[in-house]
Each structure stands twice: as C-alpha cells, then as structure tokens.
Protein backbone atom coordinates (compact mmCIF):
# COMPACT_ATOMS: atom_id res chain seq x y z
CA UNK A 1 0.00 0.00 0.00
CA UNK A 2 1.66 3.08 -0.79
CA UNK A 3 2.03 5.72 2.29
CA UNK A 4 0.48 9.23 2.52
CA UNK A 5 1.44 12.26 4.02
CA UNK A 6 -2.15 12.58 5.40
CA UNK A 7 -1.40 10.40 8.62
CA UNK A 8 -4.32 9.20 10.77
CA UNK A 9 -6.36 10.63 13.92
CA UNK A 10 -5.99 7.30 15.47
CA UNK A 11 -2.41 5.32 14.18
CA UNK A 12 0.06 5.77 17.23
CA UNK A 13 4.12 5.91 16.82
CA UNK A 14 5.75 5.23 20.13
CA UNK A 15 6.05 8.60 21.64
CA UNK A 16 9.50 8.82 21.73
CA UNK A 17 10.05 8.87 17.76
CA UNK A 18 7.40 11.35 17.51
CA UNK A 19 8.91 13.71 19.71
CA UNK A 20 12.71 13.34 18.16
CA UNK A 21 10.80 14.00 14.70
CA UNK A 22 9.31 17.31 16.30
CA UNK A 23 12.66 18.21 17.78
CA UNK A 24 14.43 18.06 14.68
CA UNK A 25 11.83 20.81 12.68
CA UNK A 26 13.85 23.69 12.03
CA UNK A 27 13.02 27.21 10.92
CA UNK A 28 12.45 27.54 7.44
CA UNK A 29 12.40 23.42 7.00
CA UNK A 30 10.52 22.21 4.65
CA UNK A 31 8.02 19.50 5.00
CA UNK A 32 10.36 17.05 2.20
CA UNK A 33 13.04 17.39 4.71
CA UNK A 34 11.39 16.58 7.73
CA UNK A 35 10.01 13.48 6.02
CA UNK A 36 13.19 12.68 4.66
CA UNK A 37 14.55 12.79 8.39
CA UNK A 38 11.77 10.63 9.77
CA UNK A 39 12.18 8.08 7.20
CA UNK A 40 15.88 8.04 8.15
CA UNK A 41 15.66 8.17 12.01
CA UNK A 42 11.76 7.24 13.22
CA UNK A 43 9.12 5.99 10.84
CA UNK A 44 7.89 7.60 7.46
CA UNK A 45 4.41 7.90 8.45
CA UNK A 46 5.15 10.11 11.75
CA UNK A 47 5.24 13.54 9.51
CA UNK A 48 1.53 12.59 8.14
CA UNK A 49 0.55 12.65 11.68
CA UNK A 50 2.40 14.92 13.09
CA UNK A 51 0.87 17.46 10.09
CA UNK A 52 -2.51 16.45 10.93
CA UNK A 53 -2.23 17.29 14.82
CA UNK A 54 0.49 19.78 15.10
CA UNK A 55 2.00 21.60 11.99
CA UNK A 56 1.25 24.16 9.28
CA UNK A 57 2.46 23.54 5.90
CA UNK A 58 2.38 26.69 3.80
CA UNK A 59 1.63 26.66 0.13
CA UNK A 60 5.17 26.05 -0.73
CA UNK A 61 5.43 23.24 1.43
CA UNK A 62 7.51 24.52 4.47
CA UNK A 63 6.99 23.96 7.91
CA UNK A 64 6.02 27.16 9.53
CA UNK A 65 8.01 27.94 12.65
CA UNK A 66 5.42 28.69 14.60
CA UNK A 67 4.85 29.25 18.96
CA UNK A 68 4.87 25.94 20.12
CA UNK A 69 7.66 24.36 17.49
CA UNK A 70 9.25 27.19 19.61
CA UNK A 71 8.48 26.14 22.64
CA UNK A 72 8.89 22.47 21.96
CA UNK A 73 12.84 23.79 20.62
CA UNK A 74 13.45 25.84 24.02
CA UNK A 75 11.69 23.39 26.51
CA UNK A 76 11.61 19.92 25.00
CA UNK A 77 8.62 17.61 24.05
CA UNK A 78 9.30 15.85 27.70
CA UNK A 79 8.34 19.74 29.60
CA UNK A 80 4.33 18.84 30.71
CA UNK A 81 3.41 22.66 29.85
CA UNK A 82 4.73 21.72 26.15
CA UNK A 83 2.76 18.60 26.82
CA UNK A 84 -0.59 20.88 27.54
CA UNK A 85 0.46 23.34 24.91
CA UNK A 86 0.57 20.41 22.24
CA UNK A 87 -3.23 18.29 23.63
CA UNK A 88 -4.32 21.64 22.62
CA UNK A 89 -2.86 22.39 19.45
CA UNK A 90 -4.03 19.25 18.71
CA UNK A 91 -7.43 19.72 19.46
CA UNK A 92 -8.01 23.01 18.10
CA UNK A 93 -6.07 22.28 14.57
CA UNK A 94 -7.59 18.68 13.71
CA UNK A 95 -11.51 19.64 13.38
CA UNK A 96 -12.14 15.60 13.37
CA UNK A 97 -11.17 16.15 17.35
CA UNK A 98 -12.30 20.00 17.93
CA UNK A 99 -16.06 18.99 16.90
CA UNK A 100 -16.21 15.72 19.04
CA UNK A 101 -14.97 17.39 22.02
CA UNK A 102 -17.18 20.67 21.05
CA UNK A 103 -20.46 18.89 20.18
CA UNK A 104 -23.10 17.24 21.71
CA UNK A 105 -24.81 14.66 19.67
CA UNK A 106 -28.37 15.69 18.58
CA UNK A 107 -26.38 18.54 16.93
CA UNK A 108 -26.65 20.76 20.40
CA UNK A 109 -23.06 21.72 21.10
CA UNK A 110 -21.59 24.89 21.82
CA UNK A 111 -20.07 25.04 18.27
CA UNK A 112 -22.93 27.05 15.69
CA UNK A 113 -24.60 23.62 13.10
C-alpha cells in the first residue's frame, strides 16, 4: 500500500520517535526534509501525523516555525506545559477532534450547526 502524508487521527508511533521528529523541525524546513529525516531516524508515516495534529504547511510546502515548534525547541517535548500546549494544538487544529470534544450529539453543542 503506498504511504500518505495525510497520517491518521488514530495510528500511534511510540512517543519517543514522535517527539525526536518534532525536535528536529527547524526554521524555514521544509516538510520534504522533515520526512526525509523521519524516514531516516523514526518511521515515514510520523510527519503525516504529526501534520494532521500539530504543523502548518504553507503553500510552498515549508513547515512554519510557529509558537509551540518554539516552545517544543526551548523546553523539550518531555516539559508537561509543552505537553498541555501540544493536547491543545491538537485539538483546536484537527476539526475531526475539535467537533467531538465541542459537540453534543443531537447537533446541540456549543459550536454554531
């Protein structure tokens, strides 16, 4: 089956190879690269996920440098206020997880229908 750089809301890496592929985002990297890396030094399919839950790719394919890849660089992935900073990140990029945790079912939730 050939691999995607979509990733999945529920395929797990062990953590540790996540976070060393999170560590090693630069500024200005782009998104090739840090696949390349992960391919090389953790598992090819950790940048699809990674993408999905914590990164911005910008129309020319880079990895923006944003806050927390910031925070993750001056703190490391192991600090539990990156930890926090990340759940969230998480949450509020991937709208698969921002509308279960937001909705109700019967279409009630605090997010507008």
């Amino acid at each position: 089956m050939a691999r995607s750089d979509f990733g999945s809301i529920s395929k797990e890496f062990p953590f540790d190879d996540a976070c060393k592929t999170l560590e090693a985002i630069t500024p200005g990297m782009a998104y090739a690269d840090l696949r390349e890396f992960a391919r090389r030094h953790t598992h090819p399919d950790i940048p699809g996920l990674l993408k999905n839950r914590f990164l911005f790719i910008t129309r020319d394919g880079h990895i923006l440098y944003d806050h927390l890849l910031s925070l993750i660089h001056t703190e490391g992935t192991g600090n539990v206020r990156v930890r926090k900073a990340m759940y969230f990140v998480w949450a509020f990029r991937d709208e698969r997880l921002r509308r279960f945790v937001a909705e109700l079912p019967g279409g009630y939730g605090i997010l507008p229908n």
